[in-house]
N, C-alpha and C. Protein backbone atom coordinates (compact mmCIF):
# COMPACT_ATOMS: atom_id res chain seq x y z
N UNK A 1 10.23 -20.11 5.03
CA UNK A 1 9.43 -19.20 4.25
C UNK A 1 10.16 -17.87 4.17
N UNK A 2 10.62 -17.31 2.94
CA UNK A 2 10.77 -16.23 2.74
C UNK A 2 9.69 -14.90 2.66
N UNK A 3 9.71 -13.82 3.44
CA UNK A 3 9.02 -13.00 3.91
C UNK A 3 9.47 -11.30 3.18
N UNK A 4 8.36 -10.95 2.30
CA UNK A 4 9.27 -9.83 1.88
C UNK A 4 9.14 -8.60 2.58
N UNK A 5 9.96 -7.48 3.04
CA UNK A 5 9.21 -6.17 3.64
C UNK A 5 8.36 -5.60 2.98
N UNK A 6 7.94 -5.87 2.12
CA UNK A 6 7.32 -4.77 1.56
C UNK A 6 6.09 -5.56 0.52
N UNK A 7 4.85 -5.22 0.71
CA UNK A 7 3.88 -6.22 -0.51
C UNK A 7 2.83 -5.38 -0.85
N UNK A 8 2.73 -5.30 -2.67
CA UNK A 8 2.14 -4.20 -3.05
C UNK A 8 1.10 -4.79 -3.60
N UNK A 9 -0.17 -4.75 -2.99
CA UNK A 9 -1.70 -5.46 -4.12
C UNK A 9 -2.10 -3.99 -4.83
N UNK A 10 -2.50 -4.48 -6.02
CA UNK A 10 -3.16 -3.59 -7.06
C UNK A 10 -4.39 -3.75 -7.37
N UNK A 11 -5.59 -3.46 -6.60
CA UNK A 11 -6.75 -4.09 -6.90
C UNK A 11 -7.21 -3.53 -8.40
N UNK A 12 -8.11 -4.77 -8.56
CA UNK A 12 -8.51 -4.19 -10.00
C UNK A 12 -9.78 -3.17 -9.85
N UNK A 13 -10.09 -3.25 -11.05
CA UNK A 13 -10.74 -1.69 -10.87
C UNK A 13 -12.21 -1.91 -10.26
N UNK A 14 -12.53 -2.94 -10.69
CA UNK A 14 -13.88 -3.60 -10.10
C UNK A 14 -13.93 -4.16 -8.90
N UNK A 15 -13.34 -4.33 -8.30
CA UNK A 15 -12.83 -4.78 -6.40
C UNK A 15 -13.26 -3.60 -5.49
N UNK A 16 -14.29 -3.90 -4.39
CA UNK A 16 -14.69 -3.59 -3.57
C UNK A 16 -13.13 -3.57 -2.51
N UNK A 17 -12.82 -2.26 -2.32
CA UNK A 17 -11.89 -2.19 -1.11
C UNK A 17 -12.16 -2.87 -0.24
N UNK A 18 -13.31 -2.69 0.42
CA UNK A 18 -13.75 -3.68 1.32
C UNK A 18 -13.80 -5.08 2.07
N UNK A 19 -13.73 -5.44 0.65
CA UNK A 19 -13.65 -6.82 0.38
C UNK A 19 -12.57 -7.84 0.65
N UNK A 20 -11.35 -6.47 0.30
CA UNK A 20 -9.98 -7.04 0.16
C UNK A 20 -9.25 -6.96 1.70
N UNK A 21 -9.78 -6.14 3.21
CA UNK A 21 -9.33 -5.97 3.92
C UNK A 21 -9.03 -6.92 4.76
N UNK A 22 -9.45 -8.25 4.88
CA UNK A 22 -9.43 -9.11 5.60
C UNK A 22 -7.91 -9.99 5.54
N UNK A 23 -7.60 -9.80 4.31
CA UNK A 23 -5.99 -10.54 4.14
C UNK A 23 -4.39 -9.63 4.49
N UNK A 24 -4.74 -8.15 4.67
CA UNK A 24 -3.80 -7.33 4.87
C UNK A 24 -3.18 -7.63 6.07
N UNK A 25 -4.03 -7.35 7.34
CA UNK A 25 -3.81 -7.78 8.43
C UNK A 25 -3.12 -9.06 8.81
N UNK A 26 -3.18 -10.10 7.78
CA UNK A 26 -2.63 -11.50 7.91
C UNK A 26 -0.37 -10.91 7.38
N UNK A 27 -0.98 -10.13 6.63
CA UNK A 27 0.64 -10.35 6.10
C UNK A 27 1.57 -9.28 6.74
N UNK A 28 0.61 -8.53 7.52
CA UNK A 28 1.91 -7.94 8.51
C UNK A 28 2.25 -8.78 9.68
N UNK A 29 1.21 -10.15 10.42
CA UNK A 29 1.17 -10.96 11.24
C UNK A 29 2.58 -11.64 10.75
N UNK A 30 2.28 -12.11 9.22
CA UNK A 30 3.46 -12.95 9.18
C UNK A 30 4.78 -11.94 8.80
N UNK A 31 5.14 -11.13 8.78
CA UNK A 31 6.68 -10.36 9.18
C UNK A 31 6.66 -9.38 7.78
N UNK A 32 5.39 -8.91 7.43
CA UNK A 32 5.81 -8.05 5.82
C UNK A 32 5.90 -6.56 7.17
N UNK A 33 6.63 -5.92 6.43
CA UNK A 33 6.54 -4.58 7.36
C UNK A 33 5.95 -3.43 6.88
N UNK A 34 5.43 -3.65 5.50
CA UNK A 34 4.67 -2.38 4.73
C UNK A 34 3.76 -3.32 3.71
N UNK A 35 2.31 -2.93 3.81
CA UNK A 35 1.59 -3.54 2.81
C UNK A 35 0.93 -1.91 1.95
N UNK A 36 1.16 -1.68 0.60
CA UNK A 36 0.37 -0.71 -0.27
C UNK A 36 -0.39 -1.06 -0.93
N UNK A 37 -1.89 -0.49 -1.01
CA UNK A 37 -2.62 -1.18 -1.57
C UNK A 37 -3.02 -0.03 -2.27
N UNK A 38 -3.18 -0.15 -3.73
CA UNK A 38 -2.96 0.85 -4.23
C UNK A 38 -4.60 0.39 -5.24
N UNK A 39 -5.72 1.03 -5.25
CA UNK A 39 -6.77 1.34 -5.72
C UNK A 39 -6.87 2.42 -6.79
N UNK A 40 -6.90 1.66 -7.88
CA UNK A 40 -7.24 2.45 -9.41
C UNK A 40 -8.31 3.30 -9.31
N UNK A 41 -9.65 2.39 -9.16
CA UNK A 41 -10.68 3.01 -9.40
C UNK A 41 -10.87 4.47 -8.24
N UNK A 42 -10.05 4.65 -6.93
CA UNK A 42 -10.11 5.61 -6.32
C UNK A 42 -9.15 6.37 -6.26
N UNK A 43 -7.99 6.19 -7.09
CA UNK A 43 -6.74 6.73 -7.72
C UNK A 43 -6.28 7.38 -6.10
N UNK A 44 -6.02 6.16 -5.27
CA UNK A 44 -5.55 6.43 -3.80
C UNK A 44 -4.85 5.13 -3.43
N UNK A 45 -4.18 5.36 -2.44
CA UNK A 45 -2.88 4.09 -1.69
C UNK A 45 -3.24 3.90 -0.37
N UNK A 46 -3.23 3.09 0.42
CA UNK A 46 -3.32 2.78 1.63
C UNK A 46 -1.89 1.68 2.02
N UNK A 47 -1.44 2.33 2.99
CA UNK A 47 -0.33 1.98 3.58
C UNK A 47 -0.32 1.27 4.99
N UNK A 48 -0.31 -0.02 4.57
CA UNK A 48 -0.61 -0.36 6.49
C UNK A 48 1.03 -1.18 6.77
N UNK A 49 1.18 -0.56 8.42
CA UNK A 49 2.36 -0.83 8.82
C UNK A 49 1.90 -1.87 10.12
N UNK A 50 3.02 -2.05 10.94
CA UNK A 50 1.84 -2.58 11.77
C UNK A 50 1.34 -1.56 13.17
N UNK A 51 2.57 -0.32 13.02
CA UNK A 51 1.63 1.07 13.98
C UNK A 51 0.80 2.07 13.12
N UNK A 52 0.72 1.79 12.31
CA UNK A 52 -0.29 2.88 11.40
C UNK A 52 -0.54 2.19 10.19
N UNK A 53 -1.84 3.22 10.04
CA UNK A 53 -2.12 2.83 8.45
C UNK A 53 -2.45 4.53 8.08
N UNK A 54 -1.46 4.88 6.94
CA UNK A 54 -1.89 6.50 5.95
C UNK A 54 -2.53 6.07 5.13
N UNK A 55 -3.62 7.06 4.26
CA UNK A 55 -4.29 7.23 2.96
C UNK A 55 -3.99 8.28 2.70
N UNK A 56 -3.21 7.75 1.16
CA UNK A 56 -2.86 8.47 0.47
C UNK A 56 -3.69 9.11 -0.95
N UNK A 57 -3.74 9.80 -1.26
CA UNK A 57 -4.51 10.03 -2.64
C UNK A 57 -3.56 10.90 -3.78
N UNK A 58 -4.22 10.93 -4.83
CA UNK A 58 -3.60 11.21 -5.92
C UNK A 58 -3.00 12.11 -5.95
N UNK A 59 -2.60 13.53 -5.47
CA UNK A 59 -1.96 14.69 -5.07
C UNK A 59 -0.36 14.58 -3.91
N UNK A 60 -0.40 12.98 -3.14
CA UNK A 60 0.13 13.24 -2.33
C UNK A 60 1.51 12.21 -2.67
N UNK A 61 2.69 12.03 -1.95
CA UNK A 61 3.78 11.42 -2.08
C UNK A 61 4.32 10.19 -1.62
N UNK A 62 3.73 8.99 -1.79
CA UNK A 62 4.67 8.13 -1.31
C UNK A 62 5.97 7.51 -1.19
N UNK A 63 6.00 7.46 0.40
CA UNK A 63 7.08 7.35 0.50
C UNK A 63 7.41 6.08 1.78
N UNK A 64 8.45 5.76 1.75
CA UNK A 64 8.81 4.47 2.68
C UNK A 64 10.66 4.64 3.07
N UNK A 65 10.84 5.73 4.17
CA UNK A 65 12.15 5.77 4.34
C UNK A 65 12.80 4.66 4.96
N UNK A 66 11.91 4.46 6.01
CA UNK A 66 12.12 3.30 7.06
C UNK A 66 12.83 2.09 6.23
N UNK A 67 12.35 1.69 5.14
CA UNK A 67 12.61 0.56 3.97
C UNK A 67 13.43 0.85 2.99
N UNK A 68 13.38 1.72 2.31
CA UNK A 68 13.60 2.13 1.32
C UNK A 68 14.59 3.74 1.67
N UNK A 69 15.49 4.55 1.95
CA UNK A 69 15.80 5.39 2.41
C UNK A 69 15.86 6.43 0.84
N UNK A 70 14.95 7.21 1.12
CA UNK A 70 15.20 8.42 -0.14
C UNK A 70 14.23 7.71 -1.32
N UNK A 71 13.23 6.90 -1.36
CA UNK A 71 12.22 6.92 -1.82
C UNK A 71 10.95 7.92 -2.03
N UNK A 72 10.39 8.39 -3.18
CA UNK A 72 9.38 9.35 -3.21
C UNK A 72 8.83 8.96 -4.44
N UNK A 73 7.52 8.96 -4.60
CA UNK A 73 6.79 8.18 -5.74
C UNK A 73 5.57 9.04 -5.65
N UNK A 74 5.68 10.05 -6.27
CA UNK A 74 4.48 10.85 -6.38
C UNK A 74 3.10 10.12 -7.20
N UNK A 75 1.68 10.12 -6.63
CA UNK A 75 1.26 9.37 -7.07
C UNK A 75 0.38 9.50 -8.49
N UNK A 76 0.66 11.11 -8.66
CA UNK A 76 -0.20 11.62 -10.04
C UNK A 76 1.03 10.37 -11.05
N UNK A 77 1.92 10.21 -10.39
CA UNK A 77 2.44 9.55 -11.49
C UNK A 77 2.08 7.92 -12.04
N UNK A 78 1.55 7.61 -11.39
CA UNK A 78 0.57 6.44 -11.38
C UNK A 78 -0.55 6.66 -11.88
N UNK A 79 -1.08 7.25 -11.67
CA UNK A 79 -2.29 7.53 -12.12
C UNK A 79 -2.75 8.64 -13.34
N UNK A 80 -1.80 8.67 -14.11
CA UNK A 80 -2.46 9.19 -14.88
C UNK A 80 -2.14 8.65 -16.24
């Protein structure tokens, strides 16, 4: 099985965050090292690693050096 670092869900706009938390936890088990879950309807990101999880919101910068070195993805740029 190929395992990617990095896995980005986009819930749709009608998806209970809530709802969706139960499978995140599974894919850092199996070797992803960054899951973003990036929520329209709350125009915010959640980043789970497997020592932290940030929330991010629309004002702020994502970023993933650890993975990605010199990555920055501001998120008004998504969202608007």
């Amino acid at each position: 099985m190929i395992v990617p670092d990095i896995a980005v869900n986009v819930l749709p706009y009608d998806t209970n965050l809530l709802h969706s938390f139960t499978k995140f936890p599974r894919y850092l088990e199996n070797g992803v090292q960054s899951v973003w879950v990036i929520d329209s309807k709350q125009k915010s990101v959640l980043t789970y690693e497997p020592s932290r999880t940030i929330f991010l919101e629309r004002d702020n910068i994502l970023t993933c050096n650890e993975l990605i070195p010199g990555f920055e993805l501001p998120l008004k740029a998504i969202f608007e």
